[in-house]
C-alpha atoms as a PDB file:
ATOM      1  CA  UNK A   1      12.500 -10.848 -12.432  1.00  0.00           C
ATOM      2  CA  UNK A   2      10.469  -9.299  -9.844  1.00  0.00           C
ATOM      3  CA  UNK A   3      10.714  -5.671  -8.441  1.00  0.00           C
ATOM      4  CA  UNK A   4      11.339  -7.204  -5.149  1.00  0.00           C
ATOM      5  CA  UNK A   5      14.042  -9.409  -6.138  1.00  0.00           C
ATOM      6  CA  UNK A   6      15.601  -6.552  -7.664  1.00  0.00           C
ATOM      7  CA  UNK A   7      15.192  -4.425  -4.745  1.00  0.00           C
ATOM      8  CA  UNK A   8      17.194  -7.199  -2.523  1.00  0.00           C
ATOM      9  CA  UNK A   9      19.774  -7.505  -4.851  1.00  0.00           C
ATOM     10  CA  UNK A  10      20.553  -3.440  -5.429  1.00  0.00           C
ATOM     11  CA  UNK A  11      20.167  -3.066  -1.282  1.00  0.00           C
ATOM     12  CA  UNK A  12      23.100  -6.369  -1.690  1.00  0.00           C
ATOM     13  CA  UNK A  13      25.186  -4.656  -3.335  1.00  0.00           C
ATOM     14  CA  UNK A  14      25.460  -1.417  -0.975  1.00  0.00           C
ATOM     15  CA  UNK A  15      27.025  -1.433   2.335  1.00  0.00           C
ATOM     16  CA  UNK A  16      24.725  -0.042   4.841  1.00  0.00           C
ATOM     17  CA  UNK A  17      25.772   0.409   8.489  1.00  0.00           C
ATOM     18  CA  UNK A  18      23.672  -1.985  10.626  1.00  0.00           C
ATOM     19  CA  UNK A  19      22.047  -3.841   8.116  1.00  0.00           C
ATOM     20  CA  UNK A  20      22.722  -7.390   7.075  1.00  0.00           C
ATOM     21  CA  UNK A  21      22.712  -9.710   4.064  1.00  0.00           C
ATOM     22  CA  UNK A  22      19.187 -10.020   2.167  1.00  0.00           C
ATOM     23  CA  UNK A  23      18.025 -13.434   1.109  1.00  0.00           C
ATOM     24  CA  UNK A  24      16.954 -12.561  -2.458  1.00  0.00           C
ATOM     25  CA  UNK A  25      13.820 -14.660  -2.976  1.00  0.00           C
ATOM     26  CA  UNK A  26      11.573 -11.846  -4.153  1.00  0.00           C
ATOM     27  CA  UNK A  27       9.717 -12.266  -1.147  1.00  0.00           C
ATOM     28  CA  UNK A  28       8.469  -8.695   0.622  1.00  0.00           C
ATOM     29  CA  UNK A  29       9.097  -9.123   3.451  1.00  0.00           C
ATOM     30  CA  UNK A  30       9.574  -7.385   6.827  1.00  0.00           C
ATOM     31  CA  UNK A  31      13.571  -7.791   6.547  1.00  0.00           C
ATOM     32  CA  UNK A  32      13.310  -6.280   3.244  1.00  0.00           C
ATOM     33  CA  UNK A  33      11.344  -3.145   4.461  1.00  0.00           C
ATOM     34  CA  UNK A  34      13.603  -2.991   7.228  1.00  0.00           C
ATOM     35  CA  UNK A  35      16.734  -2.815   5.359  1.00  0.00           C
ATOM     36  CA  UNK A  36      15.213  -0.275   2.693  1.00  0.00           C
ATOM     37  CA  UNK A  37      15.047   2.073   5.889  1.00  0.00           C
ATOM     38  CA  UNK A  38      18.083   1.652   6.721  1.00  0.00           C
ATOM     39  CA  UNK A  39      19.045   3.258   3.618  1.00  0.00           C
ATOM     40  CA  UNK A  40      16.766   5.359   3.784  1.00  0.00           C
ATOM     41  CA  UNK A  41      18.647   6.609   7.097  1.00  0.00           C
ATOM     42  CA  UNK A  42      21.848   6.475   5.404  1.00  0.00           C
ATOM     43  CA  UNK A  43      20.751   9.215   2.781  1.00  0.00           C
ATOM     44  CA  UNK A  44      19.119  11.386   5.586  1.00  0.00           C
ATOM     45  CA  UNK A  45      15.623  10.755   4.874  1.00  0.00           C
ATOM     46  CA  UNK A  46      13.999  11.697   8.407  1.00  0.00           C
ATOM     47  CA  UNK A  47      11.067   9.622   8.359  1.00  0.00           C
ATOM     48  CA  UNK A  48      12.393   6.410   6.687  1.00  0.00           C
ATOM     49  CA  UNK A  49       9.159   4.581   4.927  1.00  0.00           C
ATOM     50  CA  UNK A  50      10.126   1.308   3.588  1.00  0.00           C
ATOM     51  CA  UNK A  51       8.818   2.456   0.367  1.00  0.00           C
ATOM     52  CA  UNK A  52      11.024   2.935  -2.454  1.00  0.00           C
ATOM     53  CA  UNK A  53       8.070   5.094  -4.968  1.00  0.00           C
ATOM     54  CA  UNK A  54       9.288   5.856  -8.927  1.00  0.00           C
ATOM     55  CA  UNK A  55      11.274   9.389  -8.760  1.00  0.00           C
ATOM     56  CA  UNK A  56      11.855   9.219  -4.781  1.00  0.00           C
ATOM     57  CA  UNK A  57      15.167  10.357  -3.852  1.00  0.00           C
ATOM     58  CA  UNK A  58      15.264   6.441  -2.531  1.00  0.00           C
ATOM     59  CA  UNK A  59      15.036   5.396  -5.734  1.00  0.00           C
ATOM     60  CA  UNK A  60      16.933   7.820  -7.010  1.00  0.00           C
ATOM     61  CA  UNK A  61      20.307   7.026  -4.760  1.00  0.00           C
ATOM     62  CA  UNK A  62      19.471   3.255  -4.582  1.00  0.00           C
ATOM     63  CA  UNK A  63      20.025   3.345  -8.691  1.00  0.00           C
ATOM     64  CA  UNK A  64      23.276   5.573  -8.502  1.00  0.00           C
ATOM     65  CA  UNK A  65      24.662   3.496  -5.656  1.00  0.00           C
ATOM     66  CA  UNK A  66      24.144   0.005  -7.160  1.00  0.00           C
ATOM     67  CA  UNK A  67      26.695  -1.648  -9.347  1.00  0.00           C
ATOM     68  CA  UNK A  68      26.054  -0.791 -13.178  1.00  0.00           C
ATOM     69  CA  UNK A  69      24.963  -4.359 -13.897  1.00  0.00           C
ATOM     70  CA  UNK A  70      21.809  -4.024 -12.451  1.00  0.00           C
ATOM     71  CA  UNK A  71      20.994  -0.834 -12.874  1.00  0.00           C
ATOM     72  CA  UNK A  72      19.813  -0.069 -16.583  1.00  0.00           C
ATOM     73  CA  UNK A  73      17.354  -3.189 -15.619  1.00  0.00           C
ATOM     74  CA  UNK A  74      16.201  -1.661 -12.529  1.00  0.00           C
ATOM     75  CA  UNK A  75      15.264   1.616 -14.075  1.00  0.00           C
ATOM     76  CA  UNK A  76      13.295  -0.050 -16.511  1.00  0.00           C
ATOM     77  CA  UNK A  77      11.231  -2.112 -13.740  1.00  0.00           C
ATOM     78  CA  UNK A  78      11.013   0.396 -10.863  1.00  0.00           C
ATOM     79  CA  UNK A  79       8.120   2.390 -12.114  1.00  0.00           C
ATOM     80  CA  UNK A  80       6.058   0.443  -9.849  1.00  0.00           C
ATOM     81  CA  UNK A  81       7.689   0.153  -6.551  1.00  0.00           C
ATOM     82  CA  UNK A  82       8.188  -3.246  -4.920  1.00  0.00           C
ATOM     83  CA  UNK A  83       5.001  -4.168  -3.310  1.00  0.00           C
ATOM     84  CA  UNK A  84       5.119  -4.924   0.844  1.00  0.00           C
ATOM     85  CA  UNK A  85       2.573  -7.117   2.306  1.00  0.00           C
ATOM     86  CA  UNK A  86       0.925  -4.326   3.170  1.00  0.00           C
ATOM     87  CA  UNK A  87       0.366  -2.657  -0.557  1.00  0.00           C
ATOM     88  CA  UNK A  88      -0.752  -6.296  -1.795  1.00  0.00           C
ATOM     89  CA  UNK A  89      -3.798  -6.396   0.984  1.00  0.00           C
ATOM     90  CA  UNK A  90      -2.618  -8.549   3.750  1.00  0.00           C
ATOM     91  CA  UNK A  91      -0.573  -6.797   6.692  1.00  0.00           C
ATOM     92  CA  UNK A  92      -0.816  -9.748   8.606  1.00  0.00           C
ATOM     93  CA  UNK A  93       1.793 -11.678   6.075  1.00  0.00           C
ATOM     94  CA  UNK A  94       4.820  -9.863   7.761  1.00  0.00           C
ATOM     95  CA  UNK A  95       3.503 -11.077  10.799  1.00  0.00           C
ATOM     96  CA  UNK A  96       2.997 -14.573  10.035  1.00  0.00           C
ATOM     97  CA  UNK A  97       6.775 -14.339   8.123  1.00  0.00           C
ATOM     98  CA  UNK A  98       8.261 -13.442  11.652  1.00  0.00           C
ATOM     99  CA  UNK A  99       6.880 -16.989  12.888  1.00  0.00           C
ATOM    100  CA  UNK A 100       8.421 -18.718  10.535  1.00  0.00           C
ATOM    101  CA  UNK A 101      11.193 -21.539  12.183  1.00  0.00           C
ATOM    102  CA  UNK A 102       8.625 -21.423  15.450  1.00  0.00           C
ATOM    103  CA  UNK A 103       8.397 -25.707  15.348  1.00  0.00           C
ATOM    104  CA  UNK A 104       7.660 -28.589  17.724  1.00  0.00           C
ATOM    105  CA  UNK A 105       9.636 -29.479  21.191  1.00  0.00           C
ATOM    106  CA  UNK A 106       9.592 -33.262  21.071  1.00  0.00           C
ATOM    107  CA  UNK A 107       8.469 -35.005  24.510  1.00  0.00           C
ATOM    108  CA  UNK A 108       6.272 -33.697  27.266  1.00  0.00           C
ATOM    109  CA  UNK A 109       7.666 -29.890  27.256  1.00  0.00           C
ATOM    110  CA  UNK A 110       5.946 -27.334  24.882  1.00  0.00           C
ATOM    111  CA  UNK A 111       7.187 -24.786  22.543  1.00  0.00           C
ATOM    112  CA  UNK A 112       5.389 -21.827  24.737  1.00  0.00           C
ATOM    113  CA  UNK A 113       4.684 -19.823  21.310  1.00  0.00           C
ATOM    114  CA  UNK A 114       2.680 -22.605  19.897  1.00  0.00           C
ATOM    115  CA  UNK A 115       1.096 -22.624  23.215  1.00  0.00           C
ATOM    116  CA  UNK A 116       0.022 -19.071  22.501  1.00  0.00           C
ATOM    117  CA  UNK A 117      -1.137 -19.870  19.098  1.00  0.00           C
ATOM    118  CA  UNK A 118      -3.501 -22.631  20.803  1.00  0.00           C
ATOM    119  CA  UNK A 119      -4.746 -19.866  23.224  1.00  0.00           C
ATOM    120  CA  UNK A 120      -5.757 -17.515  20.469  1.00  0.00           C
ATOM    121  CA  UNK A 121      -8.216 -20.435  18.840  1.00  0.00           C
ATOM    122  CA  UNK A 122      -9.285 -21.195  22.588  1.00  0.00           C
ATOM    123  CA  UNK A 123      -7.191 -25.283  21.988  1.00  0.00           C
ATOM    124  CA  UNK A 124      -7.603 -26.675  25.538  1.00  0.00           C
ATOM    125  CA  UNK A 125      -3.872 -28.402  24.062  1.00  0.00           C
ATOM    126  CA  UNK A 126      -1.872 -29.063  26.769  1.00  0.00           C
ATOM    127  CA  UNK A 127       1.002 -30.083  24.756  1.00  0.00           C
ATOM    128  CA  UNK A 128       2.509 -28.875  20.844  1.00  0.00           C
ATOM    129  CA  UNK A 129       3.370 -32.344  19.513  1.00  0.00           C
ATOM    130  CA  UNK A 130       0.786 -34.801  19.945  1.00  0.00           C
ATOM    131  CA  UNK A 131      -1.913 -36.140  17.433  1.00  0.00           C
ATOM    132  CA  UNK A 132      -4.830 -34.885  19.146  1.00  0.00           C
ATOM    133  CA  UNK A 133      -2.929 -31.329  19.320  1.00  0.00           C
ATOM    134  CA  UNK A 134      -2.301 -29.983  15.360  1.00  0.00           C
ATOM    135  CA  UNK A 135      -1.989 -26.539  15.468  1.00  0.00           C
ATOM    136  CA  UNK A 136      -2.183 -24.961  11.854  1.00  0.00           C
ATOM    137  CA  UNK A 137      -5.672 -23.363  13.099  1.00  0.00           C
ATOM    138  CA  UNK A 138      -4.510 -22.548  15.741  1.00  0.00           C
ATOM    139  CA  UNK A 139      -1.423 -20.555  14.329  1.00  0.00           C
ATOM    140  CA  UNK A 140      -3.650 -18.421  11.655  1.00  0.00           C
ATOM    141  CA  UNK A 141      -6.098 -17.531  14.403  1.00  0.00           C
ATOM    142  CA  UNK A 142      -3.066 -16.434  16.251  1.00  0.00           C
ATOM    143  CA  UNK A 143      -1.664 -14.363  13.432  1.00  0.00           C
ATOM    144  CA  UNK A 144      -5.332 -12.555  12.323  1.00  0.00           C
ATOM    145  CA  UNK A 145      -6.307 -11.751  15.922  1.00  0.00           C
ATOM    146  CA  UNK A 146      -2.808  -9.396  16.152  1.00  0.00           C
ATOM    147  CA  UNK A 147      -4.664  -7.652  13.173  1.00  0.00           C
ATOM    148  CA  UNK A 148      -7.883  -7.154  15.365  1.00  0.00           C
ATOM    149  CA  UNK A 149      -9.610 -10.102  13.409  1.00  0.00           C
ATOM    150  CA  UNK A 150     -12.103 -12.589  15.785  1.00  0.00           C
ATOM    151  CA  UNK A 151     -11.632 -16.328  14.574  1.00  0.00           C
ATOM    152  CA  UNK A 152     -14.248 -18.704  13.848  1.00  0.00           C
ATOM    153  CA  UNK A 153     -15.912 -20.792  16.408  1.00  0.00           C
ATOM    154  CA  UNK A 154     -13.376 -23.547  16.860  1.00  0.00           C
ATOM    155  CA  UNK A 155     -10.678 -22.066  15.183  1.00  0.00           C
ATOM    156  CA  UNK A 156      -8.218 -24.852  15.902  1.00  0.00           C
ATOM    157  CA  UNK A 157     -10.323 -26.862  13.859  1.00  0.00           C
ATOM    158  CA  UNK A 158      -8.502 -26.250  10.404  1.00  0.00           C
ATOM    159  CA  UNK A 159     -11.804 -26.874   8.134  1.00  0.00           C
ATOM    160  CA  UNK A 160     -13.838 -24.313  10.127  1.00  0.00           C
ATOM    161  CA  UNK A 161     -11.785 -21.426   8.788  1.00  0.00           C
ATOM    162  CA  UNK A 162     -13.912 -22.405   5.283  1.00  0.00           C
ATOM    163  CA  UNK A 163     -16.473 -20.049   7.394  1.00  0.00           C
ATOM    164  CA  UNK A 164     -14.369 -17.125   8.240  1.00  0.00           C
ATOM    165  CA  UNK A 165     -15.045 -14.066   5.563  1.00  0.00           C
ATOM    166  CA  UNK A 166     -15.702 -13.688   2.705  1.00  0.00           C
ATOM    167  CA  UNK A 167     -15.069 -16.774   0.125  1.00  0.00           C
ATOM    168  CA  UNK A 168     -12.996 -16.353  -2.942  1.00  0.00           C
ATOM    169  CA  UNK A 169     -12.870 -17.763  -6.559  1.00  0.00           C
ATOM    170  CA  UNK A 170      -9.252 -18.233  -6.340  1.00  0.00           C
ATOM    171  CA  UNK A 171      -6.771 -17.677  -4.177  1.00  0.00           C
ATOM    172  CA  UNK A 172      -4.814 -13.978  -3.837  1.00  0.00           C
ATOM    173  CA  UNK A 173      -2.055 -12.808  -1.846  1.00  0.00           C
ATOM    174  CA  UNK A 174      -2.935 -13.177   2.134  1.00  0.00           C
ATOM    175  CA  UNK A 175      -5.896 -15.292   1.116  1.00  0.00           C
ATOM    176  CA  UNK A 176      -6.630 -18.285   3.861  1.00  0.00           C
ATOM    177  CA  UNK A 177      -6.381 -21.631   2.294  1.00  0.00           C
ATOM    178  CA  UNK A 178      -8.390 -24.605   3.645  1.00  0.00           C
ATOM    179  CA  UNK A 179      -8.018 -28.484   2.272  1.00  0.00           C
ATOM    180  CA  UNK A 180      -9.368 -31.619   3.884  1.00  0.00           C
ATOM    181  CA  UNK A 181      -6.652 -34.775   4.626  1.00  0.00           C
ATOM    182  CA  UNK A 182      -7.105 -38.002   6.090  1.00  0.00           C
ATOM    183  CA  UNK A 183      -8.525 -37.587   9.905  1.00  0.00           C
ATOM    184  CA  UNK A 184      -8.953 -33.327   9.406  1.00  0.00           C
ATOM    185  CA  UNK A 185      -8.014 -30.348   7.551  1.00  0.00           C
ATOM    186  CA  UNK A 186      -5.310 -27.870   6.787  1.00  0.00           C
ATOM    187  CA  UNK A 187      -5.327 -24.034   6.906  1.00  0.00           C
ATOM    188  CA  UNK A 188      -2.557 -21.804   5.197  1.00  0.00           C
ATOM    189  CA  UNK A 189      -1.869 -18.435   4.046  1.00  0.00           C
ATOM    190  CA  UNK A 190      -1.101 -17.840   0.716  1.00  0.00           C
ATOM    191  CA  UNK A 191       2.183 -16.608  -0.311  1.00  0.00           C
ATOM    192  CA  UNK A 192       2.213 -16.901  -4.082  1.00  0.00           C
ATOM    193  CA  UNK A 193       2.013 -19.852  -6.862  1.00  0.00           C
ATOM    194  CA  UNK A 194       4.386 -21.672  -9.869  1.00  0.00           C
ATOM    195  CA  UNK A 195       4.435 -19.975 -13.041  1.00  0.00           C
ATOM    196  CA  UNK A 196       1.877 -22.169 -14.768  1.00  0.00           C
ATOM    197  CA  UNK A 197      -0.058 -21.289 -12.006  1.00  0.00           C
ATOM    198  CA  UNK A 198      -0.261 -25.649 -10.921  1.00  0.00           C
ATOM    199  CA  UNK A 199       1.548 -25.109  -7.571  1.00  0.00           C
ATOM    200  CA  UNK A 200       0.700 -22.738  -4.738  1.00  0.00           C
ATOM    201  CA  UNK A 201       2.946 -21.682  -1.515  1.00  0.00           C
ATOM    202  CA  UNK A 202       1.943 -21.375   1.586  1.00  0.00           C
ATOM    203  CA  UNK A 203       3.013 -20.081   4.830  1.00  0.00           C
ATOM    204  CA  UNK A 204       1.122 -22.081   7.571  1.00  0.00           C
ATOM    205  CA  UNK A 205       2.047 -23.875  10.816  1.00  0.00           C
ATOM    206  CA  UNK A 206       2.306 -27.511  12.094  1.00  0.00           C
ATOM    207  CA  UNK A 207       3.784 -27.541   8.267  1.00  0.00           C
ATOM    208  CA  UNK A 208       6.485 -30.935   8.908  1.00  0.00           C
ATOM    209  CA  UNK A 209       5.780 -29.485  12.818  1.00  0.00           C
ATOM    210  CA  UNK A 210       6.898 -26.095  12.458  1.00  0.00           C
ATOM    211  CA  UNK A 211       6.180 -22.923  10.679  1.00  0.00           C
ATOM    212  CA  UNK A 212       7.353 -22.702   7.228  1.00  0.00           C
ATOM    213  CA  UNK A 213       6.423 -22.231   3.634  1.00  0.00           C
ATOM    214  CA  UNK A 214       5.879 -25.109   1.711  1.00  0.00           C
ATOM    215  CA  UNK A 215       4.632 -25.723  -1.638  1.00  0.00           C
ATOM    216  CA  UNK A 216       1.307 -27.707  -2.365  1.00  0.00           C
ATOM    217  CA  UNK A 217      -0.405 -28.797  -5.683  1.00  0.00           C
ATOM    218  CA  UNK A 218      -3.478 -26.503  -6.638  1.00  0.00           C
ATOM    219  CA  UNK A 219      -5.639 -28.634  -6.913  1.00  0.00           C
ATOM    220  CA  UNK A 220      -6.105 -29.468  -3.400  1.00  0.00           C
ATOM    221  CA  UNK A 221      -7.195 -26.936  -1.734  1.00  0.00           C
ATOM    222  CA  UNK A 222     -11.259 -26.446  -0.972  1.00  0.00           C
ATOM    223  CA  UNK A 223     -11.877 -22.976   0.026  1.00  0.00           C
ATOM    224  CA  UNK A 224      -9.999 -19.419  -0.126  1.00  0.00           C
ATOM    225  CA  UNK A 225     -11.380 -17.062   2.385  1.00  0.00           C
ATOM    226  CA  UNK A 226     -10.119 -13.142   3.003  1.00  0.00           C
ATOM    227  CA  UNK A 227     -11.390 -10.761   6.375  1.00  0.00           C
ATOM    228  CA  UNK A 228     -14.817  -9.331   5.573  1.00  0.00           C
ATOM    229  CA  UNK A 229     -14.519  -5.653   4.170  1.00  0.00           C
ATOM    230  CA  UNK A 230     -10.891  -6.046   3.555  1.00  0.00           C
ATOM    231  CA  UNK A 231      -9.914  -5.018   0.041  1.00  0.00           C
ATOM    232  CA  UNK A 232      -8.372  -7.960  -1.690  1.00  0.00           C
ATOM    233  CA  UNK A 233      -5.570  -8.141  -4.161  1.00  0.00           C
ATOM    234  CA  UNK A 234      -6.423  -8.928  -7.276  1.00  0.00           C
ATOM    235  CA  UNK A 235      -3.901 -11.551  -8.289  1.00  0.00           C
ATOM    236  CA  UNK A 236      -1.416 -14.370  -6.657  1.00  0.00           C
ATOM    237  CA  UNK A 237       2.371 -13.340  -7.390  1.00  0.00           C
ATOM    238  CA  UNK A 238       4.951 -15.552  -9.130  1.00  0.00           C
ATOM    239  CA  UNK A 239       6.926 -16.977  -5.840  1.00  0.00           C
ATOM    240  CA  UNK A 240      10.015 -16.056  -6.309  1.00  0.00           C
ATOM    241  CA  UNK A 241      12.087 -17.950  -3.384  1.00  0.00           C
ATOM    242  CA  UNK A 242      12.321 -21.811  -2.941  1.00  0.00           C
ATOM    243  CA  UNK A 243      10.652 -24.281  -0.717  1.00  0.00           C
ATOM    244  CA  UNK A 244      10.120 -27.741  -0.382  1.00  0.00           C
ATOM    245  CA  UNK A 245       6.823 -30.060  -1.086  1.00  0.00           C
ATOM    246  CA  UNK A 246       3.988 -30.303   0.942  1.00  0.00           C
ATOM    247  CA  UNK A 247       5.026 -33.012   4.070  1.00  0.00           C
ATOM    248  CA  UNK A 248       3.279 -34.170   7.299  1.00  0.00           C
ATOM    249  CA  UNK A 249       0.287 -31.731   8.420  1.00  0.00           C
ATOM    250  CA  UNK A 250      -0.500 -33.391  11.698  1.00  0.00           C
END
């Protein structure tokens, strides 16, 4: 089980004004960080962090507060606090999780967010549904230019983020992800992979026409790039929530 999963559940179990229901799939993400500072507020922390660090009075009350079942388990596995996207290398993860459930308006009309995803890879797209106007490009140059990161040229073209960065080995955490398919290319963020390691998940866009994360056979992919002078993670975490297979891309 990870830390995060056990985070969500212990935060579950404690009623904290203002904050809703976690959905425990060991994901960190911003709802998870949010909700941590809410309890951080509730114990009179001033400056709530969204960290929970081994010894922290955080810690300390989130283990006291927390039904007993859990809690012998958690204070074997929270010497390393739960990691946010942040601490694994790739800030812009929370950012791209906020997207998520942005999709398609069917017809002539436009979802206007995907509109703005086709104006940060410079997509002369009038339109968010049509064959000629995939936006999965167009939706990670949208998410790394909030971080201050310049796209390729033709960003919207999926295969030319193989040029953006640095190139990786293997994928890690925040990594872009770049495959060919019949008539193009997709581009994806990584999110984490299946316990043998033969399955990775990825957050992406124009995923079954929306933003979503969906779960793709390794073996697929053709490139892994990362921002230049960014310091990676080292590794690709177990993913810990559900999603469905790999579907229509264009």
């Amino acid at each position: 089980m990870s830390d995060t999963l056990i985070v969500q559940r212990l935060l579950n179990q404690i009623d904290i004004p203002g904050a809703h229901q976690l959905v425990t799939d060991g994901s960190p993400g911003v709802r998870t960080i949010f909700k941590i500072q809410a309890f951080q507020r509730s114990i009179g922390i001033p400056r709530p962090d969204g960290l929970i660090l081994p010894r922290s009075k955080t810690m300390t009350e989130l283990m006291c507060r927390a039904d007993a079942e859990n809690s012998v388990h958690a204070q074997l596995v929270l010497t390393n606090p739960a990691p946010t996207s942040a601490d694994l290398g790739a800030p812009w993860i929370a950012t791209a999780e906020r997207e998520i459930g942005q999709k398609e308006v069917v017809g002539s009309k436009a979802n206007p967010r995907i509109m703005e995803y086709h104006k940060a890879s410079k997509h002369w797209a009038k339109d968010d549904s049509g064959k000629l106007d995939a936006w999965c490009g167009s939706f990670v140059a949208w998410v790394m230019s909030q971080h201050g990161y310049a796209p390729p040229r033709d960003a919207y073209r999926a295969l030319e983020w193989a040029k953006f960065g640095t190139s990786l080995k293997a994928p890690v955490y925040g990594a872009i992800c770049v495959k060919s398919r019949s008539g193009g290319g997709h581009v994806a963020f990584a999110v984490g992979q299946s316990r043998d390691g033969k399955d990775y998940y990825v957050l992406g866009g124009n995923q079954n026409d929306e933003v979503n994360i969906k779960k793709y056979p390794a073996t697929v992919w053709d490139a892994f790039v990362f921002p230049t002078g960014v310091v990676a993670g080292t590794s690709l975490p177990v993913y810990q929530g559900t999603a469905e297979n790999a579907g229509r891309e264009s």
